[in-house]
Protein backbone atom coordinates (compact mmCIF):
# COMPACT_ATOMS: atom_id res chain seq x y z
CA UNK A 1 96.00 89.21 153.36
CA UNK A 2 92.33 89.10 152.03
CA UNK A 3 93.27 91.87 149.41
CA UNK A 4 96.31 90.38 148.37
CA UNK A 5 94.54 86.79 147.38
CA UNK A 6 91.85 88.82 145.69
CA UNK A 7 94.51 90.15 143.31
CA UNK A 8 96.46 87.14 142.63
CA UNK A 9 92.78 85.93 141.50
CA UNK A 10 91.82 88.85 139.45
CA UNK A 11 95.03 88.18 137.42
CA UNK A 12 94.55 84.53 137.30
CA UNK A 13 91.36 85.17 135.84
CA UNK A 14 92.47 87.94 133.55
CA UNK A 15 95.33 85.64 132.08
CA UNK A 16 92.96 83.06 131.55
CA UNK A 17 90.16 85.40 129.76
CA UNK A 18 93.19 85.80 127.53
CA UNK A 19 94.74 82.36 126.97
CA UNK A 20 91.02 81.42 125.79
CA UNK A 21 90.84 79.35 122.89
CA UNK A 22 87.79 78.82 120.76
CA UNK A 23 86.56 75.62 122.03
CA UNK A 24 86.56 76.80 126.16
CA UNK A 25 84.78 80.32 126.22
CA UNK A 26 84.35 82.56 129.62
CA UNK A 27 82.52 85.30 130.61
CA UNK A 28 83.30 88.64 131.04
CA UNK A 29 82.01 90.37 133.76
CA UNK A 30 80.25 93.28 132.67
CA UNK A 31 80.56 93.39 129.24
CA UNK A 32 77.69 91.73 128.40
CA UNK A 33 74.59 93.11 127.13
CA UNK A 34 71.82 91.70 124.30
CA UNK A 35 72.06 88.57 122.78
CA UNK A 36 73.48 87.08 119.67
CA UNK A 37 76.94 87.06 117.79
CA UNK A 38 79.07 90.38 118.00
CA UNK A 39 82.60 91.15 117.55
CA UNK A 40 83.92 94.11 119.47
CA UNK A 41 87.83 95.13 118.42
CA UNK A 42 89.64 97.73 120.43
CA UNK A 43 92.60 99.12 118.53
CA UNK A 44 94.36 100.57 121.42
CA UNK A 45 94.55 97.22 123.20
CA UNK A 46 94.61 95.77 119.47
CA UNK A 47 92.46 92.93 120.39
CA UNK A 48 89.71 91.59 119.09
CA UNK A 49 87.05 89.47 120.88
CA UNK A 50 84.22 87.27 119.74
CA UNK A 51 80.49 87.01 121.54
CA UNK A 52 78.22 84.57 121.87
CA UNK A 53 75.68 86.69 123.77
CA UNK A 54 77.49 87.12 127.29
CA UNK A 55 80.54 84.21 126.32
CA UNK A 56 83.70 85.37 124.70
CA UNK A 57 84.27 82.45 122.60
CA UNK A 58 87.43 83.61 120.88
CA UNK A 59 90.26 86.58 122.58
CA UNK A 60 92.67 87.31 119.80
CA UNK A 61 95.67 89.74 119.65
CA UNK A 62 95.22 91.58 116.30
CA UNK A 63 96.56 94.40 114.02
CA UNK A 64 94.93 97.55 113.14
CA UNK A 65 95.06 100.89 110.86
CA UNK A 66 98.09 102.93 111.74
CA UNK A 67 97.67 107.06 112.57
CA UNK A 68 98.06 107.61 108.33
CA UNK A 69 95.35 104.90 107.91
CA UNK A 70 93.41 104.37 110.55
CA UNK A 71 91.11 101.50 111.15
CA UNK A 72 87.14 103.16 111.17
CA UNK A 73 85.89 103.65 114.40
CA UNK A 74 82.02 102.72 114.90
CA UNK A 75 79.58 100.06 114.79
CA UNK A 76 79.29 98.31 111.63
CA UNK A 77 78.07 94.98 110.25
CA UNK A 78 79.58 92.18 108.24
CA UNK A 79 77.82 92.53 104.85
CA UNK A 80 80.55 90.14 102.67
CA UNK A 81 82.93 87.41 103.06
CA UNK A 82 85.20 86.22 100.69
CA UNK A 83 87.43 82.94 100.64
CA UNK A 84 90.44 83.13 99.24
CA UNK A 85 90.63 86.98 98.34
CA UNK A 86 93.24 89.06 96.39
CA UNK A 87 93.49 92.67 97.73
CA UNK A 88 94.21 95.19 95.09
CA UNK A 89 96.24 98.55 95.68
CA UNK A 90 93.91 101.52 95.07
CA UNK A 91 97.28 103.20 94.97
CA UNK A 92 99.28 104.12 92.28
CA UNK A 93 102.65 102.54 92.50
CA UNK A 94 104.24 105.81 93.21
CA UNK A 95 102.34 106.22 96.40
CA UNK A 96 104.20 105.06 99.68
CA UNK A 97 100.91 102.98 100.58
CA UNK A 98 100.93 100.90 96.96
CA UNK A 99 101.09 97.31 97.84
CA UNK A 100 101.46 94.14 94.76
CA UNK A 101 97.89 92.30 94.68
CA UNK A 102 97.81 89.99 98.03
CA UNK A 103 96.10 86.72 98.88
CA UNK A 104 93.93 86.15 101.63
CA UNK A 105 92.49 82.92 102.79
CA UNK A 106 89.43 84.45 104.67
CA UNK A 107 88.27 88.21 104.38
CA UNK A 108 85.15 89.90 105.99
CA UNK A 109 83.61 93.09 104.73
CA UNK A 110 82.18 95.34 107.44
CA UNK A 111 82.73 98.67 105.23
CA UNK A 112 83.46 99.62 101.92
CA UNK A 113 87.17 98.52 101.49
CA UNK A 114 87.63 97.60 105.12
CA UNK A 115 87.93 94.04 106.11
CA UNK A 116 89.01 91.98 108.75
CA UNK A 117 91.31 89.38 107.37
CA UNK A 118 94.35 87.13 108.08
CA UNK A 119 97.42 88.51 106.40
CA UNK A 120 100.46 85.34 105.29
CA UNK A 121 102.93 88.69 105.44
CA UNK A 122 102.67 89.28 109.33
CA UNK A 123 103.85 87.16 111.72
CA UNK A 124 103.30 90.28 114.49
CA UNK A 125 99.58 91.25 116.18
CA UNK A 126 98.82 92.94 118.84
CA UNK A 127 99.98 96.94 120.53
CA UNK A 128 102.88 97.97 118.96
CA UNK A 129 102.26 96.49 115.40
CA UNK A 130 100.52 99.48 114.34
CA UNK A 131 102.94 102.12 115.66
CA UNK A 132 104.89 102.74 112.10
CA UNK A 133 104.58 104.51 108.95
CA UNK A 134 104.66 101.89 106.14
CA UNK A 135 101.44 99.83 106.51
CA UNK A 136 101.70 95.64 105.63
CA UNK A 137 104.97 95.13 107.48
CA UNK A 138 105.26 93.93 111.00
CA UNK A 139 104.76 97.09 113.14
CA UNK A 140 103.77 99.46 110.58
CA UNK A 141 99.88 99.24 111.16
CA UNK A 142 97.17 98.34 108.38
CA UNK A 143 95.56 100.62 105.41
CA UNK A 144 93.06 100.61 108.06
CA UNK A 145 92.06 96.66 107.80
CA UNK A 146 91.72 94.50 111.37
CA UNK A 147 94.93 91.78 110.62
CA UNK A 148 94.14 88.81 112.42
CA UNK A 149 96.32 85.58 112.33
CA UNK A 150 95.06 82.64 110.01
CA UNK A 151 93.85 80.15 112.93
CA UNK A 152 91.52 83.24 114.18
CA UNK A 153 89.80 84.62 111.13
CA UNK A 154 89.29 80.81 109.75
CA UNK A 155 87.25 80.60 112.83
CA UNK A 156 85.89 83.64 112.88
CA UNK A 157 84.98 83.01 108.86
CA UNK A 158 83.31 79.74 109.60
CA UNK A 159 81.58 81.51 113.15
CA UNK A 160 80.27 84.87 111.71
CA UNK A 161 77.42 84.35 109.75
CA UNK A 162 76.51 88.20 107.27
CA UNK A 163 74.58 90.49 109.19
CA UNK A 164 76.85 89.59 112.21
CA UNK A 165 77.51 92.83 114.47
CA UNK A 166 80.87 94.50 114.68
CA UNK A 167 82.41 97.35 117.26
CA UNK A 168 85.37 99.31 116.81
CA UNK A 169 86.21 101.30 119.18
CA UNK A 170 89.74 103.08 121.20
């Protein structure tokens, strides 16, 4: 009996880890370690969190590279943001990754032509919406961008000051 009220707890608690908005963070056991702002996005789970030292203080669902275009895996730092920003195809039109210039409300730079952004076009995040070939629609992945929905990356815009620490990993 013991062992079955232990679970139903441990998945209270995980749903509620991941039903956290902004403005009631939690901790996650064992995950923390130094101090300061971090984001850590893990693009098999596609979701991205936000730290506070050992508080998540934002648990989004997000969208990442797909196998053609993978998102970079590493630890990286945001060294530009940009609000509004128009992305520009460094593809020809003939390629089958060309994309018309797109608006962005809020864009973070964390490598050369990698960002983590919202994206207007998707109305899809999380696993699944990276699983196709033809990045920018709603389960065909990223050019290797994180796509986060608007509410998110306006607070992680506002949140994230340069400098701040991000970790990709699978």
């Amino acid at each position: 009996m013991t062992r079955h009220i232990v679970s139903i707890l441990t998945l209270i608690a995980a749903a509620t880890l991941f039903a956290t908005p902004p403005s009631a963070p939690a901790h996650a056991a064992g995950s923390c370690y130094g101090t300061g702002k971090r984001i850590t996005i893990n693009t098999h789970l596609e979701r991205l969190r936000a730290w506070d030292g050992c508080t998540v203080v934002l648990v989004t669902l997000v969208t990442t590279g797909n196998a053609e275009l993978p998102t970079p895996l590493g630890h990286f730092e945001i060294y530009a943001k940009y609000s509004p920003y128009t992305f520009i195809s460094p593809w020809s039109r003939s390629s089958p990754y060309w994309y018309p210039p797109s608006r962005v409300s809020f864009a973070m730079e964390f490598l050369r032509g990698y960002f983590i952004h919202d994206a207007p076009w998707r109305s899809v995040f999380g696993p699944g919406s990276n699983s196709g070939t033809q990045p920018g629609t709603n389960y065909g992945g990223t050019h290797g961008c994180v796509n986060v929905p608007y509410w998110a990356e306006r607070f992680l815009y506002y949140w994230a000051p340069i400098g701040t620490p991000v970790h990709i990993m699978r």
